[in-house]
C-alpha atoms as a PDB file:
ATOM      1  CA  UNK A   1     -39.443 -32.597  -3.820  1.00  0.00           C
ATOM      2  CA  UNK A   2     -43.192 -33.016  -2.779  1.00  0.00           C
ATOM      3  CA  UNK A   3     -45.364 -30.141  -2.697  1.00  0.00           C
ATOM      4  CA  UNK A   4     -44.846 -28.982   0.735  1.00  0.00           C
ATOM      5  CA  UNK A   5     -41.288 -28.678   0.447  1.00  0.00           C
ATOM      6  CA  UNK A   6     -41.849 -26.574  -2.922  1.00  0.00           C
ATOM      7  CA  UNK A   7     -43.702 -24.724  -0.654  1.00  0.00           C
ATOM      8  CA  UNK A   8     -41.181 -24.158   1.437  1.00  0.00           C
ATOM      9  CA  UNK A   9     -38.582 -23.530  -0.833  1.00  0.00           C
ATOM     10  CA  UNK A  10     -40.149 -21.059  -2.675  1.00  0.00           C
ATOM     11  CA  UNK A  11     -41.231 -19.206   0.551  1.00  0.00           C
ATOM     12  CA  UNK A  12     -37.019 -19.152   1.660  1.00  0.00           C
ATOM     13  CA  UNK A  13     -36.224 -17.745  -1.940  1.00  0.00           C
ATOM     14  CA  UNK A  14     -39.136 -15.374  -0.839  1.00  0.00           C
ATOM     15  CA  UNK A  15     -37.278 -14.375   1.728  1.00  0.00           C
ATOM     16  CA  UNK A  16     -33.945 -13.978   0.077  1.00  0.00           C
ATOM     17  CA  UNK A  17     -35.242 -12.498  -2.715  1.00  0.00           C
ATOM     18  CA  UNK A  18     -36.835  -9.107  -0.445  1.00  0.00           C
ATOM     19  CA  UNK A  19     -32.547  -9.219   1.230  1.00  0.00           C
ATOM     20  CA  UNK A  20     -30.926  -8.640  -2.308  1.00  0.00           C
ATOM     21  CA  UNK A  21     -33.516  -6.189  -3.445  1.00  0.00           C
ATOM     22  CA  UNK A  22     -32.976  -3.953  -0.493  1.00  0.00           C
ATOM     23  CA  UNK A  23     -29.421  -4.792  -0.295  1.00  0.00           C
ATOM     24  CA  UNK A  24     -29.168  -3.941  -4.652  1.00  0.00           C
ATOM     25  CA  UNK A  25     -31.233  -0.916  -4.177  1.00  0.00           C
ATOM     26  CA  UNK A  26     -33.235  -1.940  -7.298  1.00  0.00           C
ATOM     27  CA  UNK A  27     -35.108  -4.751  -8.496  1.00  0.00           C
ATOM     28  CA  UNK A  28     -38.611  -6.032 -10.243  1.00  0.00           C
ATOM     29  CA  UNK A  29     -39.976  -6.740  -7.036  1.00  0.00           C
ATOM     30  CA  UNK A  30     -43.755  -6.931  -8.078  1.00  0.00           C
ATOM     31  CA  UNK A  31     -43.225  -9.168 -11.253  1.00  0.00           C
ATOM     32  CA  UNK A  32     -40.265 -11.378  -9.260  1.00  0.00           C
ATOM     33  CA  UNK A  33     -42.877 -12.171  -6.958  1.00  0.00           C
ATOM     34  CA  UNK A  34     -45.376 -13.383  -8.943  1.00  0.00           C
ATOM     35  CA  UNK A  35     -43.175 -15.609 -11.065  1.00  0.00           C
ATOM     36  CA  UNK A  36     -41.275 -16.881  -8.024  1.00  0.00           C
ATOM     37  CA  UNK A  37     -43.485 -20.244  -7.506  1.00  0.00           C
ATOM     38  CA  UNK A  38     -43.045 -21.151 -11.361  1.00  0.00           C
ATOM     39  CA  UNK A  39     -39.906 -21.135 -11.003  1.00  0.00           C
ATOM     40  CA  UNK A  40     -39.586 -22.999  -7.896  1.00  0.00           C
ATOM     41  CA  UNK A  41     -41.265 -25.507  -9.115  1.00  0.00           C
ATOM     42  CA  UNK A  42     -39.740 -25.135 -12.781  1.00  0.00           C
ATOM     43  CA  UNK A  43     -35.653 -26.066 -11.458  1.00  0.00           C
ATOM     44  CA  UNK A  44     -36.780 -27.985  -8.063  1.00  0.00           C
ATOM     45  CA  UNK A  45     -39.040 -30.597  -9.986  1.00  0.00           C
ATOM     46  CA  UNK A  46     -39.370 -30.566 -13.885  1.00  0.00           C
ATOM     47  CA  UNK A  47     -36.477 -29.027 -15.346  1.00  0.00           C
ATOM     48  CA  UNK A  48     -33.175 -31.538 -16.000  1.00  0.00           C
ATOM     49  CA  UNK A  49     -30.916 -29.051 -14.885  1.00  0.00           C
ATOM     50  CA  UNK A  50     -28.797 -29.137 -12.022  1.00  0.00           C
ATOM     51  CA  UNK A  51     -25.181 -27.278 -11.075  1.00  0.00           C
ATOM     52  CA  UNK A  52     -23.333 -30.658 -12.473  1.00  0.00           C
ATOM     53  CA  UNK A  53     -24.858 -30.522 -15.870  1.00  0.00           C
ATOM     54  CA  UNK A  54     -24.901 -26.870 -17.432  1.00  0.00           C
ATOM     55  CA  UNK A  55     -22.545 -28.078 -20.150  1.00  0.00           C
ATOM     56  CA  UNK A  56     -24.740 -31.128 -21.021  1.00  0.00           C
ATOM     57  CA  UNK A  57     -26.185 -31.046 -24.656  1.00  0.00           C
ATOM     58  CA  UNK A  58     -29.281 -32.891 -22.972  1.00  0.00           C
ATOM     59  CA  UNK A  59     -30.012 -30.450 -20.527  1.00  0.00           C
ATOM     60  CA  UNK A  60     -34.034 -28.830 -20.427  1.00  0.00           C
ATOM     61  CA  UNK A  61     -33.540 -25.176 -21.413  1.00  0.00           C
ATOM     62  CA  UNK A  62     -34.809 -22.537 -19.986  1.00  0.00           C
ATOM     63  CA  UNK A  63     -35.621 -18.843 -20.854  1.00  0.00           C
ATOM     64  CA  UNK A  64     -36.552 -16.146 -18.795  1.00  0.00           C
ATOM     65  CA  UNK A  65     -38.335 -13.816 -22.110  1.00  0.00           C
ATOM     66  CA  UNK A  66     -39.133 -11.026 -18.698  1.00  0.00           C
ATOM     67  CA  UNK A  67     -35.355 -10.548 -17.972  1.00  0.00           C
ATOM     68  CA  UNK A  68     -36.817  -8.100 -15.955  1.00  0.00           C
ATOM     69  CA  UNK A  69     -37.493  -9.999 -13.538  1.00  0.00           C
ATOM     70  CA  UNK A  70     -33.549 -11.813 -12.889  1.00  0.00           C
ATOM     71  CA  UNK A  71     -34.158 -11.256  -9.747  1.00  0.00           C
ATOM     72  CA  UNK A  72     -36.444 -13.897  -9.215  1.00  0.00           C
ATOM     73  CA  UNK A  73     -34.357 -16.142 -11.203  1.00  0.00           C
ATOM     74  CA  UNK A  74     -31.055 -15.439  -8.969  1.00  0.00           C
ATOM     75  CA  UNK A  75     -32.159 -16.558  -5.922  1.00  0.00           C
ATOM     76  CA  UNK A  76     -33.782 -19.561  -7.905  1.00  0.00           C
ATOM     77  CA  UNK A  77     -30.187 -20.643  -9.032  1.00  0.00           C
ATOM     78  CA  UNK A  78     -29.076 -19.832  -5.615  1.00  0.00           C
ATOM     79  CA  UNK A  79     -31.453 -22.067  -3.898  1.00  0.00           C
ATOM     80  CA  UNK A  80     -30.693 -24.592  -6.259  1.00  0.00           C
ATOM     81  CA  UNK A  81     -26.715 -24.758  -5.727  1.00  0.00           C
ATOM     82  CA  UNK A  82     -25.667 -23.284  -9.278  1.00  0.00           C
ATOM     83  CA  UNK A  83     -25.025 -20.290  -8.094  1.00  0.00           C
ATOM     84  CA  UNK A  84     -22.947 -19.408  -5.287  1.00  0.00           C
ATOM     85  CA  UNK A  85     -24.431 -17.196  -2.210  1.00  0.00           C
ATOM     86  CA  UNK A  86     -21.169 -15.115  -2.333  1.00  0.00           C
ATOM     87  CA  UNK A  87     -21.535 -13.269  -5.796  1.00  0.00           C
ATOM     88  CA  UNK A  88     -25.517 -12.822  -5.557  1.00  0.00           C
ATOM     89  CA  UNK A  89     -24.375 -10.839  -2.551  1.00  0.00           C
ATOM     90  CA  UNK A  90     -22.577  -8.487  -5.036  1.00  0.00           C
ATOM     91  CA  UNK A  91     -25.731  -7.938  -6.845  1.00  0.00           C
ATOM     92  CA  UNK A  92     -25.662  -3.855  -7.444  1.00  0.00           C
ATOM     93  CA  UNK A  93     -22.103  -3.489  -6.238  1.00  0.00           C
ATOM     94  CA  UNK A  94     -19.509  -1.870  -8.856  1.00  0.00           C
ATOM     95  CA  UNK A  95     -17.827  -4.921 -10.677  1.00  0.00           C
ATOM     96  CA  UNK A  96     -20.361  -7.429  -9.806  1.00  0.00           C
ATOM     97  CA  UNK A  97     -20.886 -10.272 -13.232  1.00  0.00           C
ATOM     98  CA  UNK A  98     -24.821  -9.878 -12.004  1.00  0.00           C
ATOM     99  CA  UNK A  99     -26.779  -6.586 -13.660  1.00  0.00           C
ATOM    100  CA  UNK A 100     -30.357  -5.983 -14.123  1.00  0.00           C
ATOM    101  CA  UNK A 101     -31.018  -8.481 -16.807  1.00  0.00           C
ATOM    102  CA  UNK A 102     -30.202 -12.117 -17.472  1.00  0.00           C
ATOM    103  CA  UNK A 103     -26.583 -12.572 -18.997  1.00  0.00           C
ATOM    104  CA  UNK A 104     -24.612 -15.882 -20.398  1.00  0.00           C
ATOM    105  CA  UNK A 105     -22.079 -14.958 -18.074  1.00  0.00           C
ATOM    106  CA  UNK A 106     -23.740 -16.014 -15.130  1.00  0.00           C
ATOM    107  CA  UNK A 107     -24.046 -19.665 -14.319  1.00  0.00           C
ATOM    108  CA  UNK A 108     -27.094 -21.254 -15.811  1.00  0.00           C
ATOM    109  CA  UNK A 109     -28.300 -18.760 -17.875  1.00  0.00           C
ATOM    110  CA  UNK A 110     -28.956 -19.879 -21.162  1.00  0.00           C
ATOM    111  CA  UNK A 111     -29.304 -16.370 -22.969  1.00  0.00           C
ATOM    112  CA  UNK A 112     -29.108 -12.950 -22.741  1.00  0.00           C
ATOM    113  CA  UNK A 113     -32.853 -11.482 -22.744  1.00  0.00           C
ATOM    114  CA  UNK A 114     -34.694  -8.536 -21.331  1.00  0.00           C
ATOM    115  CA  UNK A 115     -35.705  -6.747 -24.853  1.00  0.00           C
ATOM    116  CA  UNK A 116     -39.182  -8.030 -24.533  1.00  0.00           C
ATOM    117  CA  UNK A 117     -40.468 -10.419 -27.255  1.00  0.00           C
ATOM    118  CA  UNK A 118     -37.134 -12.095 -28.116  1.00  0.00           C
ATOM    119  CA  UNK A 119     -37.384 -15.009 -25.733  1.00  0.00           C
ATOM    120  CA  UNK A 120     -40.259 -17.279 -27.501  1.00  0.00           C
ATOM    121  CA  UNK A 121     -38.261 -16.792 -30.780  1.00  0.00           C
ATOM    122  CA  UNK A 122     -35.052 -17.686 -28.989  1.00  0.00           C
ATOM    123  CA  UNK A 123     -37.189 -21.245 -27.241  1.00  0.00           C
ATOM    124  CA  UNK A 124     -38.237 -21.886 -30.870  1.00  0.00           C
ATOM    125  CA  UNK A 125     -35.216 -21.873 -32.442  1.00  0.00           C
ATOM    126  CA  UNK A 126     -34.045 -24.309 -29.354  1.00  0.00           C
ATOM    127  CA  UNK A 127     -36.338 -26.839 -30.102  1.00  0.00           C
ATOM    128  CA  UNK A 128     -36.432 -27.063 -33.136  1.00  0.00           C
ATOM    129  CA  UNK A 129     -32.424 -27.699 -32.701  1.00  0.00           C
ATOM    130  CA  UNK A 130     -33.369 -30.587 -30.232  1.00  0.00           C
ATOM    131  CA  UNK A 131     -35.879 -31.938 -32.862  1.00  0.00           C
ATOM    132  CA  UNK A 132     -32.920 -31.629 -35.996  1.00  0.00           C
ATOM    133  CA  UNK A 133     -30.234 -33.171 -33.318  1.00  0.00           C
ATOM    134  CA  UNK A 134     -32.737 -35.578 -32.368  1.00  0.00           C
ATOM    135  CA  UNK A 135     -32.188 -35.078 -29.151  1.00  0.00           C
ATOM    136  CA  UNK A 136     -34.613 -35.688 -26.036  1.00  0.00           C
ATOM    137  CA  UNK A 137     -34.285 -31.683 -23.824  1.00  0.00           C
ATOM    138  CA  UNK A 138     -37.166 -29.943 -23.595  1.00  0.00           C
ATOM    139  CA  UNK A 139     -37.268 -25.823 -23.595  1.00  0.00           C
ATOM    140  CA  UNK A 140     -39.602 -23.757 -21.469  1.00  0.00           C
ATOM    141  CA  UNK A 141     -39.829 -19.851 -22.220  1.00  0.00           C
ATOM    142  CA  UNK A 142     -41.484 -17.801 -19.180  1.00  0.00           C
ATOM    143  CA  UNK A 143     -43.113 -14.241 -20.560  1.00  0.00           C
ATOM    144  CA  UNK A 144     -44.631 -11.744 -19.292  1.00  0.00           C
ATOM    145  CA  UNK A 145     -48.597 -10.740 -20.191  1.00  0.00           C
ATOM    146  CA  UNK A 146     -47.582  -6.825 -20.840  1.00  0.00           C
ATOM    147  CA  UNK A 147     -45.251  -8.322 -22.757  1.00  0.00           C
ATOM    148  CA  UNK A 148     -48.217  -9.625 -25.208  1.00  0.00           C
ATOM    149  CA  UNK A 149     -48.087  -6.615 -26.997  1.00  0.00           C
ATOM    150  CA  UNK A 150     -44.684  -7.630 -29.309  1.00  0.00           C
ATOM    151  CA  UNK A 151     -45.297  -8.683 -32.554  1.00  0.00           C
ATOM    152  CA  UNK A 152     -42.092 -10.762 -32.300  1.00  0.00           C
ATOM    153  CA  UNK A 153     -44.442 -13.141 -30.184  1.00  0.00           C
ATOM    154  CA  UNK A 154     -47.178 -14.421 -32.866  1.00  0.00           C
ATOM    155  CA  UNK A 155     -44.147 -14.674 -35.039  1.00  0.00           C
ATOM    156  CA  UNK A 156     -43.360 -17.511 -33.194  1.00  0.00           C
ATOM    157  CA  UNK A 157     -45.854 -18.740 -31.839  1.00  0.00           C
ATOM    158  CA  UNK A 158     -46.898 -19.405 -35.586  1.00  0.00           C
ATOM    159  CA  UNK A 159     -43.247 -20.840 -36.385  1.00  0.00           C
ATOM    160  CA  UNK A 160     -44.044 -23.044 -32.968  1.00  0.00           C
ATOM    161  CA  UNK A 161     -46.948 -24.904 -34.505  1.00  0.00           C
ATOM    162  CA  UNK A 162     -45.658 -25.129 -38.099  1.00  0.00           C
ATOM    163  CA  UNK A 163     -42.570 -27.202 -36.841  1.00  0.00           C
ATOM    164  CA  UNK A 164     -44.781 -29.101 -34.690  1.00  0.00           C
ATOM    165  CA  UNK A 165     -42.926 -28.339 -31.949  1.00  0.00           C
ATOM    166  CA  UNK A 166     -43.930 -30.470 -28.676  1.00  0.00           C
ATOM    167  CA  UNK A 167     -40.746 -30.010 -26.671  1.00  0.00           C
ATOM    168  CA  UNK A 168     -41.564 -26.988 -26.449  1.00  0.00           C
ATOM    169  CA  UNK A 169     -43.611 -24.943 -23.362  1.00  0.00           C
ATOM    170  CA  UNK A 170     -44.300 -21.236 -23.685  1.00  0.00           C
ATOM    171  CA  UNK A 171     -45.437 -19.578 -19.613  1.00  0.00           C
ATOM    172  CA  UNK A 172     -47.590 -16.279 -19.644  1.00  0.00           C
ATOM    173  CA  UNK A 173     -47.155 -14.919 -15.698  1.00  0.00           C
ATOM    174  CA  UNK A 174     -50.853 -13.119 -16.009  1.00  0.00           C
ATOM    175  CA  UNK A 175     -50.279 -10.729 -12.945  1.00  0.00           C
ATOM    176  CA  UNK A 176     -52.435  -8.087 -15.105  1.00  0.00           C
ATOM    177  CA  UNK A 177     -49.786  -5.378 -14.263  1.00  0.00           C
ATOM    178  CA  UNK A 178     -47.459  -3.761 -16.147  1.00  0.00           C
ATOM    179  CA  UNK A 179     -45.083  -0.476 -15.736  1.00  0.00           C
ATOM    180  CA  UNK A 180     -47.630   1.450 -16.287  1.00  0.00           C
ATOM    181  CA  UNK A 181     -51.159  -0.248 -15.220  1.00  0.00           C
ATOM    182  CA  UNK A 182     -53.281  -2.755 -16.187  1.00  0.00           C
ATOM    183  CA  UNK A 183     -52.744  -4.535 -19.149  1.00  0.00           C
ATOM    184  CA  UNK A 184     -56.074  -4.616 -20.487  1.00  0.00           C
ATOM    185  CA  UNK A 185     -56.072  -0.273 -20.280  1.00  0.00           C
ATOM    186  CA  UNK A 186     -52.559   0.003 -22.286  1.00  0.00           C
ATOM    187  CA  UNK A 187     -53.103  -2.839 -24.457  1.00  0.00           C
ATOM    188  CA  UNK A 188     -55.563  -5.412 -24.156  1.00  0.00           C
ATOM    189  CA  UNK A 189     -54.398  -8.906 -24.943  1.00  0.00           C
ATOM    190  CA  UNK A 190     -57.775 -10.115 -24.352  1.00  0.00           C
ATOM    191  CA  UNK A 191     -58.802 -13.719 -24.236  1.00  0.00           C
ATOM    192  CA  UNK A 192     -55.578 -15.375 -24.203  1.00  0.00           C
ATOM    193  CA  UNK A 193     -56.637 -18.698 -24.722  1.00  0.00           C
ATOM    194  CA  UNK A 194     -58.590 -18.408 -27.727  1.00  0.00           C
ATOM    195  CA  UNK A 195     -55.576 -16.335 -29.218  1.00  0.00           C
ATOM    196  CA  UNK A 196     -53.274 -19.091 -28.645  1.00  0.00           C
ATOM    197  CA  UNK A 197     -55.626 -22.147 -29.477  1.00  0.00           C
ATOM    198  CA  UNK A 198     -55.933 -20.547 -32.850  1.00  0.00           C
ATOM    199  CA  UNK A 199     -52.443 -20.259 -33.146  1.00  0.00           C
ATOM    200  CA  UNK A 200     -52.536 -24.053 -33.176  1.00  0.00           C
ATOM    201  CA  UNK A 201     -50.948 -24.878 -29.332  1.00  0.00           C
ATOM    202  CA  UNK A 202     -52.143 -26.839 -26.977  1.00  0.00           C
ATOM    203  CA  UNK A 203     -53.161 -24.387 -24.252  1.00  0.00           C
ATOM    204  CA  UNK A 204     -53.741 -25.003 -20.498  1.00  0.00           C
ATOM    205  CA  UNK A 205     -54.412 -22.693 -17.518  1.00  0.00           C
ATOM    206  CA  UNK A 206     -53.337 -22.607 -14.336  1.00  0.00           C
ATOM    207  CA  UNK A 207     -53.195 -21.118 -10.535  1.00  0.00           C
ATOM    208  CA  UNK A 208     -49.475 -19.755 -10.519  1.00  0.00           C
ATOM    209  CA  UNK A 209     -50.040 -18.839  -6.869  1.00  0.00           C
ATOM    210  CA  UNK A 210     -50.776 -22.410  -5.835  1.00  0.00           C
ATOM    211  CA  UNK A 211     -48.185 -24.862  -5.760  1.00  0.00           C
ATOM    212  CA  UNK A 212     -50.248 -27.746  -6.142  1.00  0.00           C
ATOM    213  CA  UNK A 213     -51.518 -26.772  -9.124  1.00  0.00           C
ATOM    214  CA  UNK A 214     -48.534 -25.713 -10.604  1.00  0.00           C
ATOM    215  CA  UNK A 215     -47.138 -29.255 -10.105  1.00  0.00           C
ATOM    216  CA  UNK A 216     -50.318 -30.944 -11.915  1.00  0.00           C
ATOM    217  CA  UNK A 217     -49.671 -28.635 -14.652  1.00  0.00           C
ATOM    218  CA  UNK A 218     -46.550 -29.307 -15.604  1.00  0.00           C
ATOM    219  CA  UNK A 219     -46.897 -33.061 -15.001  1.00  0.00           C
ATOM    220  CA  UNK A 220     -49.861 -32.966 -17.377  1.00  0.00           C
ATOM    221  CA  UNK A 221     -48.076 -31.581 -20.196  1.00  0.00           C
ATOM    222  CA  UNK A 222     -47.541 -34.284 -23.163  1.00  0.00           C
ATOM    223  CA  UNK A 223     -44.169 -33.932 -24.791  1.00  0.00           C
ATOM    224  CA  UNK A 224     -45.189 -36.708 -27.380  1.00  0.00           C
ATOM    225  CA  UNK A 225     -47.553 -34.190 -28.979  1.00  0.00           C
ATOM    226  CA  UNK A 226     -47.245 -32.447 -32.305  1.00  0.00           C
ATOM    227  CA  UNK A 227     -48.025 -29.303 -30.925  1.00  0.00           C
ATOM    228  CA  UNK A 228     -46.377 -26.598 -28.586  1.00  0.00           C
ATOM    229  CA  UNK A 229     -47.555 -25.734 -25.041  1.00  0.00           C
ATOM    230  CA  UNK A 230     -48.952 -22.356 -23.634  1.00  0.00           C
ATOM    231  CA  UNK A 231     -49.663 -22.037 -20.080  1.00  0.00           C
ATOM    232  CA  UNK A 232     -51.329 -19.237 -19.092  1.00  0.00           C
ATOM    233  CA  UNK A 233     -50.191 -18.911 -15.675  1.00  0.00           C
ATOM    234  CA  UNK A 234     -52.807 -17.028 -13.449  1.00  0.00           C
ATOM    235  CA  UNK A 235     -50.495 -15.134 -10.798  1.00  0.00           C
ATOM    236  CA  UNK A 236     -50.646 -11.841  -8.282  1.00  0.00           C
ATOM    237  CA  UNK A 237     -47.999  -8.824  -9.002  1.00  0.00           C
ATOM    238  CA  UNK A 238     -46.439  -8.908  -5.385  1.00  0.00           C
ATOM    239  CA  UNK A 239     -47.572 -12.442  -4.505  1.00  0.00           C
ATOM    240  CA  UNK A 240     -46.548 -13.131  -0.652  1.00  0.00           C
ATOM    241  CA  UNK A 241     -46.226  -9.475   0.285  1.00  0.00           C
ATOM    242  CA  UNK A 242     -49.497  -7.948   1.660  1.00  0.00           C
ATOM    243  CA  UNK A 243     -48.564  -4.546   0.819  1.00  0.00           C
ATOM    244  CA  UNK A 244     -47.302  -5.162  -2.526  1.00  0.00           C
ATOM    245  CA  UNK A 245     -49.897  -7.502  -4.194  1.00  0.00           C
ATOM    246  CA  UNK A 246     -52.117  -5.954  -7.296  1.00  0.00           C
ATOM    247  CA  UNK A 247     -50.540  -2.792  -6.292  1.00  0.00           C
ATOM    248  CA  UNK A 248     -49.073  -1.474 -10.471  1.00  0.00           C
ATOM    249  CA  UNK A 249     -46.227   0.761  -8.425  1.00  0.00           C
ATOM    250  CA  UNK A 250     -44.488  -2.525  -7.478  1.00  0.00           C
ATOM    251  CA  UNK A 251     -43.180  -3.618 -10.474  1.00  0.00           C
ATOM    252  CA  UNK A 252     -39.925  -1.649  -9.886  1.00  0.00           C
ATOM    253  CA  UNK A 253     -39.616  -0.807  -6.476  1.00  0.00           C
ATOM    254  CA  UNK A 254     -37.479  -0.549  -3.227  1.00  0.00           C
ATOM    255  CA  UNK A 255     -38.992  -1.178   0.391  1.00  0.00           C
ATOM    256  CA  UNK A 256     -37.985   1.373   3.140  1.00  0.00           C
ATOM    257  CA  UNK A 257     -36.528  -0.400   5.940  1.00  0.00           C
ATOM    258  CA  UNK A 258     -40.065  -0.248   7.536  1.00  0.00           C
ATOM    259  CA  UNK A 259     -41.177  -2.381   4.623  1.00  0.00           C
ATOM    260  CA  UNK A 260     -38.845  -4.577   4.328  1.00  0.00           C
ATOM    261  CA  UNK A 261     -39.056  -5.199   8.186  1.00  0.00           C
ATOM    262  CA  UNK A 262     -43.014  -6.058   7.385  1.00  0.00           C
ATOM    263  CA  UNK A 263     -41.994  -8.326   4.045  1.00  0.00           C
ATOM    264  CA  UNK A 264     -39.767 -10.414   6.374  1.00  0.00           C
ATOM    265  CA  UNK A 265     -42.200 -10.960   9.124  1.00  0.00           C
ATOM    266  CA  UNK A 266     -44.801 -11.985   6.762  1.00  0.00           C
ATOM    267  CA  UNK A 267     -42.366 -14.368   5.288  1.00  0.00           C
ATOM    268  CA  UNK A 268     -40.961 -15.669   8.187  1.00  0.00           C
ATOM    269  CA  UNK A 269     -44.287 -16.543   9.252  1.00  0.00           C
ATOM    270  CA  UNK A 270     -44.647 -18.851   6.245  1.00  0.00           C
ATOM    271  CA  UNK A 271     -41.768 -20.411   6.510  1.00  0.00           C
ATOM    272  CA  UNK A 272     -41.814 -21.606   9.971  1.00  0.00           C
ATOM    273  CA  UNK A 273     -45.291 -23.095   9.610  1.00  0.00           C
ATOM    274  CA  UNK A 274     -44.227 -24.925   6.428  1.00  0.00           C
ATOM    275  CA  UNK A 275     -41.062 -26.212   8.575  1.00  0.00           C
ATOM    276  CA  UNK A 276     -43.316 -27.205  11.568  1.00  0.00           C
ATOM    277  CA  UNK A 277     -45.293 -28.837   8.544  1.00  0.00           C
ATOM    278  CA  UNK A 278     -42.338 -30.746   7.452  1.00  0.00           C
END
């Protein structure tokens, strides 16, 4: 896919994304949102993944370390044809295989996550396999900035560099909200760069919101390298939904019908200019 249709794409899981929140009841709305472009561009250009080869040993991996935000990474797997529209309709119906976090028992989920902190030292562990197998996949890890504040983190990020690990990419989705407010008041993670340079990865930063540069970023990144790779991905809690974006009480929350009605129109403006586009 070429940028504009990224654009698109991400705009329609947009879309589908505000019908299963309001349909669930419940839902990381805020922090869904702001990840949702990554991750577009994540399964519909970089990542060697597709519905025919979840079984493959060579497969890319991929982590979402803010299970939180599942959401997001349903209508991701949706779009991309690994998981079927039928069962993300059951999301928050008794019986339904989908919860609230990411589990192996869904279709191209690679682990169970959501305790925040476990997902870097679950990517590390994954390519450092690929490196002992000598084999070619690459794993990407997507966390959250509030979740900066787990130890578990630098734990890896220190085993990261000492293995030399370039098939490896770390994501930091720096919305600057968290459950309860900005990150820098409940625990500053300060300048996130220099933190991770020193760490001994190779550390790039980018516009999360913009599709463009998303693309350029992850086409930049050297695998051949003998370090990991932290992208500090520069993003807005609520992205695409004027009444939701930088606003902290979004990161867990419902829209009224009302809402919802104004999500969708915003949307569906999008999307028809990026059609008309295309």
């Amino acid at each position: 896919m070429n940028t504009s249709q990224l654009k698109l794409t991400s705009e329609r899981s947009r879309r589908r994304l505000m019908e299963i929140i309001c349909s669930a009841k419940a839902g990381h709305t805020g922090g869904d949102l702001s990840c949702l472009n990554v991750l577009t561009a994540l399964y519909f250009h970089t990542l060697h993944v597709d519905k025919d080869n979840l079984d493959n040993p060579d497969r890319d991996r991929f982590i979402l370390s803010k299970g939180h935000c599942v959401e997001a990474l349903f209508v991701t797997l949706e779009a991309k044809g690994i998981l079927d529209k039928a069962v993300l309709d059951t999301l928050g119906q008794f019986g339904s295989p989908l919860g609230g976090h990411p589990t192996v028992n869904v279709p191209g989920i690679e682990v169970n996550s959501g305790a925040l902190g476990h997902g870097l030292s679950i990517g590390v562990g994954m390519a450092l396999a690929a490196r002992m197998d000598g084999k070619a996949y690459r794993t990407f890890v997507l966390m959250g900035d509030g979740e900066q504040g787990e130890g578990s983190i630098y734990e890896a990020a220190m085993a990261g560099r000492q293995y030399k690990l370039g098939n490896l990419v770390a994501i930091i989705d720096r919305n600057h909200l968290q459950i309860s407010g900005n990150t820098e008041d409940v625990m500053g993670i300060d300048d996130i760069v220099a933190k991770w340079t020193a760490f001994g990865w190779d550390v790039v930063e980018m516009d999360g919101d913009d599709m463009d540069d998303i693309v350029r970023t992850l086409d930049g990144i050297d695998f051949r390298a003998e370090k990991p790779h932290l992208i500090v991905s520069h993003t807005t809690k609520g992205k695409g939904v004027s009444f939701m974006e930088n606003v902290a009480k979004w990161h867990h929350g419902v829209p009224t019908p009302e809402q919802y009605a104004q999500a969708l129109e915003e949307i569906d403006a999008r999307i028809k200019e990026w059609e008309e586009a295309l």
